[in-house]
N, C-alpha and C. Protein backbone atom coordinates (compact mmCIF):
# COMPACT_ATOMS: atom_id res chain seq x y z
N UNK A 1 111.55 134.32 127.95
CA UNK A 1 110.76 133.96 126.81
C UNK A 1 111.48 134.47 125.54
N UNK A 2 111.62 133.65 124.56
CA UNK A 2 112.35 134.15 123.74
C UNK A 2 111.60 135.62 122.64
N UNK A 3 112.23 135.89 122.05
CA UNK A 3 112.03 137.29 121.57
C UNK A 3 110.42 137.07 120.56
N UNK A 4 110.66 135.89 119.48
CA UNK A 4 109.93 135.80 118.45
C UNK A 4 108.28 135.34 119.22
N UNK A 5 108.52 135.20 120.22
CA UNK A 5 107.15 134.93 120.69
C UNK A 5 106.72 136.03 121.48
N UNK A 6 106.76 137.26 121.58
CA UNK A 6 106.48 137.96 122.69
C UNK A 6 105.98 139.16 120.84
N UNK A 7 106.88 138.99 119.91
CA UNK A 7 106.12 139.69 118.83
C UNK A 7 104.81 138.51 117.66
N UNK A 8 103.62 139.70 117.66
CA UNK A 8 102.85 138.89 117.09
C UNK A 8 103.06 138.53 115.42
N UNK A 9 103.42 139.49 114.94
CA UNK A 9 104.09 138.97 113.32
C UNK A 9 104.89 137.76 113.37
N UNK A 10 105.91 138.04 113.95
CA UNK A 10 106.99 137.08 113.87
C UNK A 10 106.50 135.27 114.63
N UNK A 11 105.67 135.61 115.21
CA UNK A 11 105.05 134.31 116.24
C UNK A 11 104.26 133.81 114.78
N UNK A 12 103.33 134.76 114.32
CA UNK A 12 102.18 134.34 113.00
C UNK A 12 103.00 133.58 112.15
N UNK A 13 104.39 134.00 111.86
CA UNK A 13 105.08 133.64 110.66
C UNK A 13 105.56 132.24 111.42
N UNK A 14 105.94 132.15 112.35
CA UNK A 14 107.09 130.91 113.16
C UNK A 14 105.81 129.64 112.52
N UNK A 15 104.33 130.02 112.76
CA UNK A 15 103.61 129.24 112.74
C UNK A 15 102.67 129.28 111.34
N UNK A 16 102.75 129.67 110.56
CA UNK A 16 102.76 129.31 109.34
C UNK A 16 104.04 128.61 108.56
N UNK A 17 105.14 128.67 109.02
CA UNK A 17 106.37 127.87 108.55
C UNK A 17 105.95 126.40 109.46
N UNK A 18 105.42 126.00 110.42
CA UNK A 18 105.34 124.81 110.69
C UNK A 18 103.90 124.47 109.97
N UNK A 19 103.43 125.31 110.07
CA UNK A 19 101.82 124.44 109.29
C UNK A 19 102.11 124.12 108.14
N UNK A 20 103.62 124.85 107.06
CA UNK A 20 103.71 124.40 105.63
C UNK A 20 104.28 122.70 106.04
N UNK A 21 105.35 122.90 106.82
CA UNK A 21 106.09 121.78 106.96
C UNK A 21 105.22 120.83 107.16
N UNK A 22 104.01 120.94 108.19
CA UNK A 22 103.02 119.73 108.00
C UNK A 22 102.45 119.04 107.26
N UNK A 23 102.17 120.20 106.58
CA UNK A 23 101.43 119.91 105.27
C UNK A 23 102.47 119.27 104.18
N UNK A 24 103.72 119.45 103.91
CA UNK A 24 104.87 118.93 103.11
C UNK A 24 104.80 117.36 103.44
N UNK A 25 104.83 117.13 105.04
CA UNK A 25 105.17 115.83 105.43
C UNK A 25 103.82 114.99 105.25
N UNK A 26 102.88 115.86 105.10
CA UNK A 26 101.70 114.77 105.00
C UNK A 26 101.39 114.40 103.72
N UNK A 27 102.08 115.06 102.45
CA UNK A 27 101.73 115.01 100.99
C UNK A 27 103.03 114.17 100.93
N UNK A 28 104.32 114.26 101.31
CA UNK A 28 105.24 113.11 101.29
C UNK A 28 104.88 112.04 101.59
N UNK A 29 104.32 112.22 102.48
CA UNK A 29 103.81 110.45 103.49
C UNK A 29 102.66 110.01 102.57
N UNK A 30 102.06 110.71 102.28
CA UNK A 30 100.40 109.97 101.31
C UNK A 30 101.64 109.70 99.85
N UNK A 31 102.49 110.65 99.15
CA UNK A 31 103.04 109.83 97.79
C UNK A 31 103.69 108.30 98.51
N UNK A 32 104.56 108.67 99.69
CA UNK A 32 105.38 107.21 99.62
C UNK A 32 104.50 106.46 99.85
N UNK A 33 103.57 106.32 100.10
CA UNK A 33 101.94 104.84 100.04
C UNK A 33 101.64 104.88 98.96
N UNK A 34 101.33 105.58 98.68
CA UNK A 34 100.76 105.88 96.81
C UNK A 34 102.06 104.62 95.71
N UNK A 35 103.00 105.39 96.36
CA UNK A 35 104.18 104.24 95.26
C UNK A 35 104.20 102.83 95.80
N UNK A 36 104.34 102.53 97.17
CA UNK A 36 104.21 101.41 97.73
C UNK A 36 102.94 100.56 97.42
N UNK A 37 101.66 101.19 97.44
CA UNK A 37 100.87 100.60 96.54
C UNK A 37 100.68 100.10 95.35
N UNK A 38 101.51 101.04 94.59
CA UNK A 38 101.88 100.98 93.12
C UNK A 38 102.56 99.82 93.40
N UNK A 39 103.44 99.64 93.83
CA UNK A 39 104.48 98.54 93.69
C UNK A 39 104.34 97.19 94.36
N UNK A 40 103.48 97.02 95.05
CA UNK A 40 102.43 96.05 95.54
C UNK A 40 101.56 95.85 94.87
N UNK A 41 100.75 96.16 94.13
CA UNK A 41 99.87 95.68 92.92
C UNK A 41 101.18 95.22 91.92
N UNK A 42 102.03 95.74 91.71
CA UNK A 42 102.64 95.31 90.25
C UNK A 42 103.27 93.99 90.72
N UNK A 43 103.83 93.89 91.65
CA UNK A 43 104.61 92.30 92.38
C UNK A 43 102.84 91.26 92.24
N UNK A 44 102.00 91.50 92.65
CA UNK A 44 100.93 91.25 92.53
C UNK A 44 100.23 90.46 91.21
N UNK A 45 100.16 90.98 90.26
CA UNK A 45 99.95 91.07 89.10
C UNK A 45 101.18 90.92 88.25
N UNK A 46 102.41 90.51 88.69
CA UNK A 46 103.66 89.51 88.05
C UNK A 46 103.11 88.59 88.87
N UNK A 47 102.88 88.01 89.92
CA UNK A 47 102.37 86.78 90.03
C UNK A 47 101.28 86.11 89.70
N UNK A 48 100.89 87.12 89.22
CA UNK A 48 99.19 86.31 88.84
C UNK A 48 97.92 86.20 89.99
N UNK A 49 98.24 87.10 90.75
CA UNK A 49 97.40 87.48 91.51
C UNK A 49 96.49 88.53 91.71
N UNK A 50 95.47 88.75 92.64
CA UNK A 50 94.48 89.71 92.66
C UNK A 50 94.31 90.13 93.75
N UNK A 51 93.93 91.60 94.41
CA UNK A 51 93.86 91.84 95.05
C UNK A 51 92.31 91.84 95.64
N UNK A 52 91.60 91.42 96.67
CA UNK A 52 90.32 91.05 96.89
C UNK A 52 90.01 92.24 97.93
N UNK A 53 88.36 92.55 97.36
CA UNK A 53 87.71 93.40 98.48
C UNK A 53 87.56 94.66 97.76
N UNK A 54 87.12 96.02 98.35
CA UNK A 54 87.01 97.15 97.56
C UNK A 54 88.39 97.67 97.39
N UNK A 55 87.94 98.98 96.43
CA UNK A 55 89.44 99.19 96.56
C UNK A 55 89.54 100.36 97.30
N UNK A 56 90.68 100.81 98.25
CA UNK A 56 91.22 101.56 99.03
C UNK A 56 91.16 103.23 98.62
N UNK A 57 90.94 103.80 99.30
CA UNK A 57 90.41 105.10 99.45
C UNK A 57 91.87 105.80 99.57
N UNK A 58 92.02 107.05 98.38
CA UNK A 58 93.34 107.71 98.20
C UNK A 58 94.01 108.17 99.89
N UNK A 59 95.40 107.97 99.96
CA UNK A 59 95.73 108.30 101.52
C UNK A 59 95.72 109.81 101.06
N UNK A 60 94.99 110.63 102.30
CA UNK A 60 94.82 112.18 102.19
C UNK A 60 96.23 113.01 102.55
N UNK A 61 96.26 114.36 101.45
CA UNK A 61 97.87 114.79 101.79
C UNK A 61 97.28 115.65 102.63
N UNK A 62 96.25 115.75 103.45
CA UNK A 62 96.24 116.99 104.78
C UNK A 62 96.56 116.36 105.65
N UNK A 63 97.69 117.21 106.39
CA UNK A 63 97.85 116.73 108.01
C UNK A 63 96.44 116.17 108.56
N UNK A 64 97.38 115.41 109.61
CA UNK A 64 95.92 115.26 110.49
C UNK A 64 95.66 116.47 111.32
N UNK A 65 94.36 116.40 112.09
CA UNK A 65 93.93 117.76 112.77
C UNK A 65 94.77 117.77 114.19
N UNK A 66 95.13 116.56 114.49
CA UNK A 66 96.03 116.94 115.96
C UNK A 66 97.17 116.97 115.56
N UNK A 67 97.83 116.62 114.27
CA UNK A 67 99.28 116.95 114.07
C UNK A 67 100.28 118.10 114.88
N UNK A 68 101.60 118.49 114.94
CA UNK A 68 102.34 119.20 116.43
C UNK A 68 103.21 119.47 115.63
N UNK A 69 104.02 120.84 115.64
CA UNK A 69 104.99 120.71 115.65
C UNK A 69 105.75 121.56 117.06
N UNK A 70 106.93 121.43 117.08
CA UNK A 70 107.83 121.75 118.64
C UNK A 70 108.43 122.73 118.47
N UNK A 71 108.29 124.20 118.94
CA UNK A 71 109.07 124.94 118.57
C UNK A 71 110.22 124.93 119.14
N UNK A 72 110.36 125.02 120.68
CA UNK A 72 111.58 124.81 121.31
C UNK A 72 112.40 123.94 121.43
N UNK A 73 111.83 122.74 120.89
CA UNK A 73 112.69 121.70 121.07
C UNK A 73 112.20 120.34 119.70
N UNK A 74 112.70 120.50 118.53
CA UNK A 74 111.79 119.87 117.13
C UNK A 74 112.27 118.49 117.43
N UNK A 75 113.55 118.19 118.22
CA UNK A 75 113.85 116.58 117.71
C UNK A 75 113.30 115.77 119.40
N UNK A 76 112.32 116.77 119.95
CA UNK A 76 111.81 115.66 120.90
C UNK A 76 110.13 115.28 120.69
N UNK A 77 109.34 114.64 121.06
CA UNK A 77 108.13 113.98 121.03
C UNK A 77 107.22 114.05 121.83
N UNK A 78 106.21 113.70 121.52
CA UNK A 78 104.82 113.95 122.82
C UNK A 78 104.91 112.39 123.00
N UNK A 79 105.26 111.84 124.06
CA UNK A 79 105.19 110.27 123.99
C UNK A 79 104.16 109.87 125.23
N UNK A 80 104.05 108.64 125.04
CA UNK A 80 103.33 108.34 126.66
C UNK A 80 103.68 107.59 127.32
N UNK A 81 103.44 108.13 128.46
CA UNK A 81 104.43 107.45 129.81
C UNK A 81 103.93 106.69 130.93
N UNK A 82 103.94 106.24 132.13
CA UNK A 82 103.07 105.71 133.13
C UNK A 82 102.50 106.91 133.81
N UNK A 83 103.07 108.21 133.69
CA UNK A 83 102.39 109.23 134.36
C UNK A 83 101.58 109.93 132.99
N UNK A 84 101.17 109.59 132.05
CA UNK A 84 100.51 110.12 130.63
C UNK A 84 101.18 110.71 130.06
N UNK A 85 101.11 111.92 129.21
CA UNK A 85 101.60 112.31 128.35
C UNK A 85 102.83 113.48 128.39
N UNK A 86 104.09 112.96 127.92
CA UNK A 86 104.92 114.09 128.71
C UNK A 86 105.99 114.43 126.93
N UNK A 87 106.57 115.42 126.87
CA UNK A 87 107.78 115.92 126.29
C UNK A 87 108.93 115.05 126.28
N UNK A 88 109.23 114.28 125.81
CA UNK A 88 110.34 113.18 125.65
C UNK A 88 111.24 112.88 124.67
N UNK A 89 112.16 111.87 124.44
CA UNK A 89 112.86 111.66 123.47
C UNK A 89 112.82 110.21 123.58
N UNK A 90 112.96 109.45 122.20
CA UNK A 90 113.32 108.19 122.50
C UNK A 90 114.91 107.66 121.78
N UNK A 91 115.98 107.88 123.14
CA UNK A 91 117.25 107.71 123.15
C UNK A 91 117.72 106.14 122.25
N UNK A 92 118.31 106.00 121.55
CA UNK A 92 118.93 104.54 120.83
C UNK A 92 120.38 104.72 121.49
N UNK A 93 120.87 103.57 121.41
CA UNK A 93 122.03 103.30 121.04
C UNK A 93 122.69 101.91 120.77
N UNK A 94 123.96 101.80 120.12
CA UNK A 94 124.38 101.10 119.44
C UNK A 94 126.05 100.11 120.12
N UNK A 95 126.25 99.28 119.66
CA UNK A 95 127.70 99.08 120.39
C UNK A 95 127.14 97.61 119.75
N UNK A 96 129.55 97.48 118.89
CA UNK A 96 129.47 96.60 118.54
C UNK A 96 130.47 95.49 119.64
N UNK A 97 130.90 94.74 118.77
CA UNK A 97 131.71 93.78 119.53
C UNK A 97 133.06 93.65 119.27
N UNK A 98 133.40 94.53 118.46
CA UNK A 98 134.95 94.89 118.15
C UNK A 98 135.69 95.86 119.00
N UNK A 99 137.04 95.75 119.84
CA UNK A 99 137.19 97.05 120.05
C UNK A 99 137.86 97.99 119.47
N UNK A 100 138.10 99.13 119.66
CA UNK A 100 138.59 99.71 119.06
C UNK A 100 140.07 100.36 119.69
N UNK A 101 140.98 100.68 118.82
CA UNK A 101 142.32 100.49 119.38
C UNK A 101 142.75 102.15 119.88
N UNK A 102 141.95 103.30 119.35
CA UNK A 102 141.72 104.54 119.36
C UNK A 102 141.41 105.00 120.63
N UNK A 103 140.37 103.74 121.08
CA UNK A 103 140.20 104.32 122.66
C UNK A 103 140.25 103.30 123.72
N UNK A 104 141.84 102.82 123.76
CA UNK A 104 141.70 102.41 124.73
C UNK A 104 142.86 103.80 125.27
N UNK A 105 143.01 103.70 126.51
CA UNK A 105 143.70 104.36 126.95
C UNK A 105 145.23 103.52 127.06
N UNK A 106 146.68 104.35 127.22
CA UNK A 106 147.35 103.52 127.72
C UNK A 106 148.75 104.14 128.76
């Protein structure tokens, strides 16, 4: 078990540095809607259009209440699987159609 979790200060602090970060990403995520809205009404209203219905309720900058963060491992995910919910990653990759002359062997 690593060290910072077996002390209770240092565990308190590990987890107040992720509750800020939550809170950072959830006041980032509510401005970038906030501007995207902005900028959807204004395309809007250069066309001469209107937007119909009430109007939309400010996106909130608090995390949500089940929000996560990972201590041991930050760049993997809670995903779901055919066996439910497991610790995962979701792997990409890429490949073009050129080759390259660097690796072929010869």
């Amino acid at each position: 078990m690593p060290d910072w979790i077996a002390d209770k200060k240092r565990r308190a602090e590990r987890i107040r540095e992720a509750k800020a970060e939550l809170e950072a990403e959830a006041k980032t995520a509510a401005e970038a809607k906030l501007k995207a809205a902005a900028e959807a009404q204004e395309r809007r209203e250069a066309e001469g259009r209107r937007k119909g219905g009430r109007k939309a309720a400010p996106p909130s900058t608090e995390p949500d209440a089940k929000a996560q963060k990972n201590f041991t491992d930050p760049e993997s995910r809670i995903m779901k699987s055919k066996d439910g919910f497991v610790q995962a990653y979701n792997a990409q990759t890429a490949v073009d159609a050129e080759p390259r002359s660097s690796w072929r062997t010869t």
